[in-house]
N, C-alpha and C. Protein backbone atom coordinates (compact mmCIF):
# COMPACT_ATOMS: atom_id res chain seq x y z
N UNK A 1 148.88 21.06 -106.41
CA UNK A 1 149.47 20.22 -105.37
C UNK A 1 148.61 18.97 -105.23
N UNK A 2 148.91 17.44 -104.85
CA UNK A 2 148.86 16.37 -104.43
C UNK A 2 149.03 16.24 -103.57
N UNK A 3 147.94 15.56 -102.79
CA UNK A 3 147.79 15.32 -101.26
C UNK A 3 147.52 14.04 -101.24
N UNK A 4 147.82 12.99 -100.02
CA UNK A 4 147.27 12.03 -99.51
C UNK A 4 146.39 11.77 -98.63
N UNK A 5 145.25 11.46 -98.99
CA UNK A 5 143.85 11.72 -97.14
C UNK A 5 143.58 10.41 -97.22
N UNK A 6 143.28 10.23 -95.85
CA UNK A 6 142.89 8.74 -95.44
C UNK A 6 141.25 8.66 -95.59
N UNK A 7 140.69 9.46 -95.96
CA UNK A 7 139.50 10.07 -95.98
C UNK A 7 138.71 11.20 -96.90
N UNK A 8 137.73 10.82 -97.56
CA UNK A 8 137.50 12.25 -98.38
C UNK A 8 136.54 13.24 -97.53
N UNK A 9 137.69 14.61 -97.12
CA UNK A 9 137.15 15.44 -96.44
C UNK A 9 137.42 17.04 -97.21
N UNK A 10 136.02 17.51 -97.52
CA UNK A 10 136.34 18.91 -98.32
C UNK A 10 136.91 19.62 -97.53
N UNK A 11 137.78 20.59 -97.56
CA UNK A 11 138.94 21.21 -96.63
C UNK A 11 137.82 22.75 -96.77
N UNK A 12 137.19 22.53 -97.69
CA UNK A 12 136.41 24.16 -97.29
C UNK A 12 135.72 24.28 -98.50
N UNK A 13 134.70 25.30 -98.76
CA UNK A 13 133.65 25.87 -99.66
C UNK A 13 134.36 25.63 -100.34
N UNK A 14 133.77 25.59 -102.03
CA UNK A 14 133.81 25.48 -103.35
C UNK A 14 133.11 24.50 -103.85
N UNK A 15 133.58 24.42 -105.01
CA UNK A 15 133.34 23.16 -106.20
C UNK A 15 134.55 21.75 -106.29
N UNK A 16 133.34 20.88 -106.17
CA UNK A 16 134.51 19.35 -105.93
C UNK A 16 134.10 18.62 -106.75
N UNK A 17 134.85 17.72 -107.42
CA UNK A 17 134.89 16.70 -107.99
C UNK A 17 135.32 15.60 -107.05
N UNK A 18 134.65 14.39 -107.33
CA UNK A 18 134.93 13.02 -106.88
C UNK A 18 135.11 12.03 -107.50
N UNK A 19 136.14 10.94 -108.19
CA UNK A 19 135.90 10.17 -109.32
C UNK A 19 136.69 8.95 -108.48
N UNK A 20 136.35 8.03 -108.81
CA UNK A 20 137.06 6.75 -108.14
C UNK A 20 135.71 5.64 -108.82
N UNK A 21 136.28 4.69 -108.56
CA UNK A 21 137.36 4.03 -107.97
C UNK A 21 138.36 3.85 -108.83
N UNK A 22 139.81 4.37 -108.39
CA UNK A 22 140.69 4.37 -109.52
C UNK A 22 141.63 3.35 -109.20
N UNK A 23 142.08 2.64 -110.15
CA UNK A 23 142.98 1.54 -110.58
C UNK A 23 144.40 2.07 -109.60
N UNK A 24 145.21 0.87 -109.14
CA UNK A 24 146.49 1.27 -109.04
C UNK A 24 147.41 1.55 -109.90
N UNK A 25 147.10 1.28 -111.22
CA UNK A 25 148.27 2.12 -112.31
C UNK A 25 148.16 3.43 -112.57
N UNK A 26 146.62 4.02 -112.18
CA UNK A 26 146.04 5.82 -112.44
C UNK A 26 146.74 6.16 -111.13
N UNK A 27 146.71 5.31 -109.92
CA UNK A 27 146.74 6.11 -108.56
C UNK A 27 148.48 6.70 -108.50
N UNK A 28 149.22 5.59 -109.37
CA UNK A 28 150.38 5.40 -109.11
C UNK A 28 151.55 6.59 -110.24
N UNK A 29 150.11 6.72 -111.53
CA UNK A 29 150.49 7.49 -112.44
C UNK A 29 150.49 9.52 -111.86
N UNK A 30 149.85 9.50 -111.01
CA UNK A 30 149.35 10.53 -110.23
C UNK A 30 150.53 11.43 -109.41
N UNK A 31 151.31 9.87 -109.28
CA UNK A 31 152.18 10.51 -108.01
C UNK A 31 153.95 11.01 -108.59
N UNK A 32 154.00 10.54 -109.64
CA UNK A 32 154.83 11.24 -110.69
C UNK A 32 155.34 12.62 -110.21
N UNK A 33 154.38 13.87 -110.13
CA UNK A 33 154.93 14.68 -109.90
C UNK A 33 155.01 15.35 -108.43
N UNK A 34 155.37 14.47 -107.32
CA UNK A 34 155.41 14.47 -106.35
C UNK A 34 154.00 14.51 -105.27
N UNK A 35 154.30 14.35 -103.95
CA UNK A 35 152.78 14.63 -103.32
C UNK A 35 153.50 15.11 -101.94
N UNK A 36 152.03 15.34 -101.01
CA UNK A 36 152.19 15.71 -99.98
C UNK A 36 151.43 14.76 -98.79
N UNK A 37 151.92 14.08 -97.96
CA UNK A 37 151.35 12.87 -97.28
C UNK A 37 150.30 13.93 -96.31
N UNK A 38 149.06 13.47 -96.08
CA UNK A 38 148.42 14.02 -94.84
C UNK A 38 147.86 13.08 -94.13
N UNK A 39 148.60 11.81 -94.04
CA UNK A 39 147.74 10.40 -93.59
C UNK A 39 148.66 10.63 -92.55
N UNK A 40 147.14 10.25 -91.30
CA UNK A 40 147.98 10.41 -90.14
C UNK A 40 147.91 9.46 -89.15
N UNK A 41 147.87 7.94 -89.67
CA UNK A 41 147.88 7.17 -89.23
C UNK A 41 149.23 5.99 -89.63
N UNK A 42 149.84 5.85 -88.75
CA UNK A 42 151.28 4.98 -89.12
C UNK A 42 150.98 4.12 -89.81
N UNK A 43 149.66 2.94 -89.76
CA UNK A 43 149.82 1.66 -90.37
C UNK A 43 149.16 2.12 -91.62
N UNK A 44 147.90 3.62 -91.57
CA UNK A 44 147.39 3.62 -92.83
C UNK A 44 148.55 4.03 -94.01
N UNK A 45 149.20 4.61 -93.47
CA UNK A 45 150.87 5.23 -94.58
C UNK A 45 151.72 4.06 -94.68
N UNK A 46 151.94 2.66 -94.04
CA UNK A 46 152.51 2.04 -94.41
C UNK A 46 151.92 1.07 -95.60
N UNK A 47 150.61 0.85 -95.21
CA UNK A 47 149.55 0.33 -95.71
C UNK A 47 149.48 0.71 -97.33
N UNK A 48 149.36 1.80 -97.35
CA UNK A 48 148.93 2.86 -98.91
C UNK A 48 150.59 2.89 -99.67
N UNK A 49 151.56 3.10 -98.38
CA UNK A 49 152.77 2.79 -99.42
C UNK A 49 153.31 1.67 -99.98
N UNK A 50 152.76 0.44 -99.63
CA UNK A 50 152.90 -0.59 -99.83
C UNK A 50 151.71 -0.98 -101.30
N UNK A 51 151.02 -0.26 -101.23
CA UNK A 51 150.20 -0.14 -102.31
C UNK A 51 150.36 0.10 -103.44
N UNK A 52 151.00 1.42 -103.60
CA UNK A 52 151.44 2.46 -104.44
C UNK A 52 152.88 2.17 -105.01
N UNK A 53 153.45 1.60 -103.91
CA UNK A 53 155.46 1.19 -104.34
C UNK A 53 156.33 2.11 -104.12
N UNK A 54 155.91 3.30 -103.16
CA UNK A 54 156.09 4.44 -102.80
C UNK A 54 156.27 4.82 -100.90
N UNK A 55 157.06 5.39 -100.80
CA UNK A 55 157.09 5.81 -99.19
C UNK A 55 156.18 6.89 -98.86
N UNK A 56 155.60 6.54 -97.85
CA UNK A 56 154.14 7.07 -97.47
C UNK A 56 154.65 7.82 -96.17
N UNK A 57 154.76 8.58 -96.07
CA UNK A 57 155.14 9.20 -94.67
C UNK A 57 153.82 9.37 -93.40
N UNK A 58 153.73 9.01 -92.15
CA UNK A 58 152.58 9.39 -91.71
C UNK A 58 152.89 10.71 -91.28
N UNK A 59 151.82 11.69 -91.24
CA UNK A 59 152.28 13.02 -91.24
C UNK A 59 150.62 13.56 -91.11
N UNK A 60 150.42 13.77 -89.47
CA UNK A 60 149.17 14.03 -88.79
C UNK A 60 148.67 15.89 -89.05
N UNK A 61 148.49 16.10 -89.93
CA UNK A 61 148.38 17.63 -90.67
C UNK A 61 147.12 17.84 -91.02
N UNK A 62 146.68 19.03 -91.14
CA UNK A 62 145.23 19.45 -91.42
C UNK A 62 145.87 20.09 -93.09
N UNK A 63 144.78 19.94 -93.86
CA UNK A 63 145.62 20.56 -95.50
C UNK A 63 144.01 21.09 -95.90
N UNK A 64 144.68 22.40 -96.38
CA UNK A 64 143.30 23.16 -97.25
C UNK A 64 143.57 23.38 -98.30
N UNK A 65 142.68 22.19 -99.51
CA UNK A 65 142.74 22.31 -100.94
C UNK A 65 142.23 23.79 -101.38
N UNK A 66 143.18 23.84 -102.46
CA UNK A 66 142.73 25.18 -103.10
C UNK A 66 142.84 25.08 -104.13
N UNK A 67 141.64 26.05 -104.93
CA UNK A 67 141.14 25.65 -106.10
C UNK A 67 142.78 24.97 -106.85
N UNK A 68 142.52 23.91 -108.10
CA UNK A 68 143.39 23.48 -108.95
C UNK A 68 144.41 22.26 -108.03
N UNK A 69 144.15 22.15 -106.40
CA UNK A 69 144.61 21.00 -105.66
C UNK A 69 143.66 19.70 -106.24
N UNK A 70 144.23 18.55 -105.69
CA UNK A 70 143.99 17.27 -105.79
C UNK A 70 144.10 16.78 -104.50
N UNK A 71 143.68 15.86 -104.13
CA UNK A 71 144.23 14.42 -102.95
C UNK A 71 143.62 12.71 -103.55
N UNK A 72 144.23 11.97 -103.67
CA UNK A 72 144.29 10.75 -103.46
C UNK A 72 143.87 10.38 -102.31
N UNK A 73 142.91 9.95 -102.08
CA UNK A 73 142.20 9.03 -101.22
C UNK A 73 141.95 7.96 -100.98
N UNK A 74 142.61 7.58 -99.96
CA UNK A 74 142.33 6.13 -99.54
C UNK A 74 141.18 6.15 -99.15
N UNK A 75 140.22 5.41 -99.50
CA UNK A 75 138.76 4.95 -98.78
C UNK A 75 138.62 3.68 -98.65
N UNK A 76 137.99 3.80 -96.98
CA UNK A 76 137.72 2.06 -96.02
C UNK A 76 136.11 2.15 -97.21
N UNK A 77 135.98 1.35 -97.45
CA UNK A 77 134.43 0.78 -98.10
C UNK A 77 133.42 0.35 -96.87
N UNK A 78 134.08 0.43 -95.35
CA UNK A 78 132.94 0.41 -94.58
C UNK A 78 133.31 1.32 -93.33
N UNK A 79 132.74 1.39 -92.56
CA UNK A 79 132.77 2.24 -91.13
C UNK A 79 133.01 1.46 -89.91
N UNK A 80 134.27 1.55 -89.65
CA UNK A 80 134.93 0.93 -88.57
C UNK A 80 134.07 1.12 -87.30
N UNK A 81 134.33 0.37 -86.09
CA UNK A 81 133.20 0.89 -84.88
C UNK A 81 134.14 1.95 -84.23
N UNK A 82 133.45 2.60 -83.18
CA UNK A 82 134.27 3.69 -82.49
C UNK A 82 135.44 3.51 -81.72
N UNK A 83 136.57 4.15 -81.91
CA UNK A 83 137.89 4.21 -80.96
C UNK A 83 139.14 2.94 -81.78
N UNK A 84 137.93 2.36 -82.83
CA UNK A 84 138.81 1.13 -83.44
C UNK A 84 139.80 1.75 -84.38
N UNK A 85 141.41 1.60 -84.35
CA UNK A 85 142.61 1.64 -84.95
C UNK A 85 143.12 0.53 -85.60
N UNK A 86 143.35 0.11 -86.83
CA UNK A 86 143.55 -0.91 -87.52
C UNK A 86 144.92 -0.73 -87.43
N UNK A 87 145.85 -2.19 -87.91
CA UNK A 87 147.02 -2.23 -88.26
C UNK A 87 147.07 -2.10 -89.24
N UNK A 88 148.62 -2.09 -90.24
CA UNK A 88 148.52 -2.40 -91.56
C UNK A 88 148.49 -3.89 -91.99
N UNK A 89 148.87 -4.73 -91.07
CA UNK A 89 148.07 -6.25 -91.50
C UNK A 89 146.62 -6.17 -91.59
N UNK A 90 146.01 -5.63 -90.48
CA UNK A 90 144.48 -5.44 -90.23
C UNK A 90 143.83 -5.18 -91.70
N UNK A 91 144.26 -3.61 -92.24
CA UNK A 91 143.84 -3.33 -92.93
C UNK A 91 144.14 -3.43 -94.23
N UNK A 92 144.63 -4.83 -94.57
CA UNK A 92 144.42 -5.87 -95.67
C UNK A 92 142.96 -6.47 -95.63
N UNK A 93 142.86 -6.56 -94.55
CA UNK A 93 141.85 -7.31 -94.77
C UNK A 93 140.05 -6.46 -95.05
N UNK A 94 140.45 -5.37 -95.03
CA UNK A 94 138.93 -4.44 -94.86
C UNK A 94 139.21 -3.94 -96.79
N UNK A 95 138.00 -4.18 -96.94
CA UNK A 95 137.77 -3.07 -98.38
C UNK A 95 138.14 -2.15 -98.72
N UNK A 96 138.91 -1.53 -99.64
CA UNK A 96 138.78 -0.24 -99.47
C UNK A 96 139.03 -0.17 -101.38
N UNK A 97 139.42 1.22 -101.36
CA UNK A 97 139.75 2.06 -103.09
C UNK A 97 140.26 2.90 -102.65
N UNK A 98 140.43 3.02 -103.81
CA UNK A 98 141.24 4.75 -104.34
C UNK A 98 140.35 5.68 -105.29
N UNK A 99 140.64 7.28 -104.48
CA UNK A 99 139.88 7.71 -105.29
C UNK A 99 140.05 9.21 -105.60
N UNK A 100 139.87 10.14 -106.77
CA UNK A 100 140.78 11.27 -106.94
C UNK A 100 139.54 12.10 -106.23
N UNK A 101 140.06 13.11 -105.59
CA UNK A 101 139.46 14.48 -104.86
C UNK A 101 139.78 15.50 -105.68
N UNK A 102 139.04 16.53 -106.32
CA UNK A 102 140.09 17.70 -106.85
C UNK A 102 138.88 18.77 -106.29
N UNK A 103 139.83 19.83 -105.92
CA UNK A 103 139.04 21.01 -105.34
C UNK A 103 139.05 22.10 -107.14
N UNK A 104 137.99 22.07 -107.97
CA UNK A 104 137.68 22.69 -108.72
C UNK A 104 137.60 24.39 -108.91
N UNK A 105 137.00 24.86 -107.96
CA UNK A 105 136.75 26.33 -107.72
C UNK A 105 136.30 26.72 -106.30
């Protein structure tokens, strides 16, 4: 399974891989065989689908990778201050990548 996180967060014990920063033609090649949105922020899902060329659903869910899962990750390249919510205009303008998560074992 394929997930979308606004964030790289290990969902629980095991073995992880982290590889990024990946291109938008790998991120986009990824999503081929469907995914599962866990971005739970409206502008970050409009944001990432506008990215990708793809409908991003926001969809505020907790998801536990298991071994042979993946997620696509959006990552901010810096640390917003506290309580701060970006738009999706906003967050044109902040850094960020893409980057593959896979829960290994």
């Amino acid at each position: 399974m394929l997930y979308l996180l606004n964030s790289p967060v290990l969902t629980s014990y095991g073995l992880w891989r982290f590889r990024g920063p990946l291109s938008l033609k790998m991120a986009r090649s990824l999503l081929t065989e469907g995914f599962v949105s866990a971005i739970g922020h409206e502008a970050s899902a409009r944001f990432l689908g506008a990215q990708l060329g793809v409908e991003v659903p926001a969809n505020r869910v907790s998801v536990n990778l298991n071994p042979g899962d993946a997620a696509l990750v959006l990552r901010l390249k810096q640390r917003l201050p506290e309580g701060v919510v970006l738009s999706a205009q906003e967050m044109e303008a902040v850094a960020w990548e893409l980057a593959l998560m896979e829960r290994v074992e």
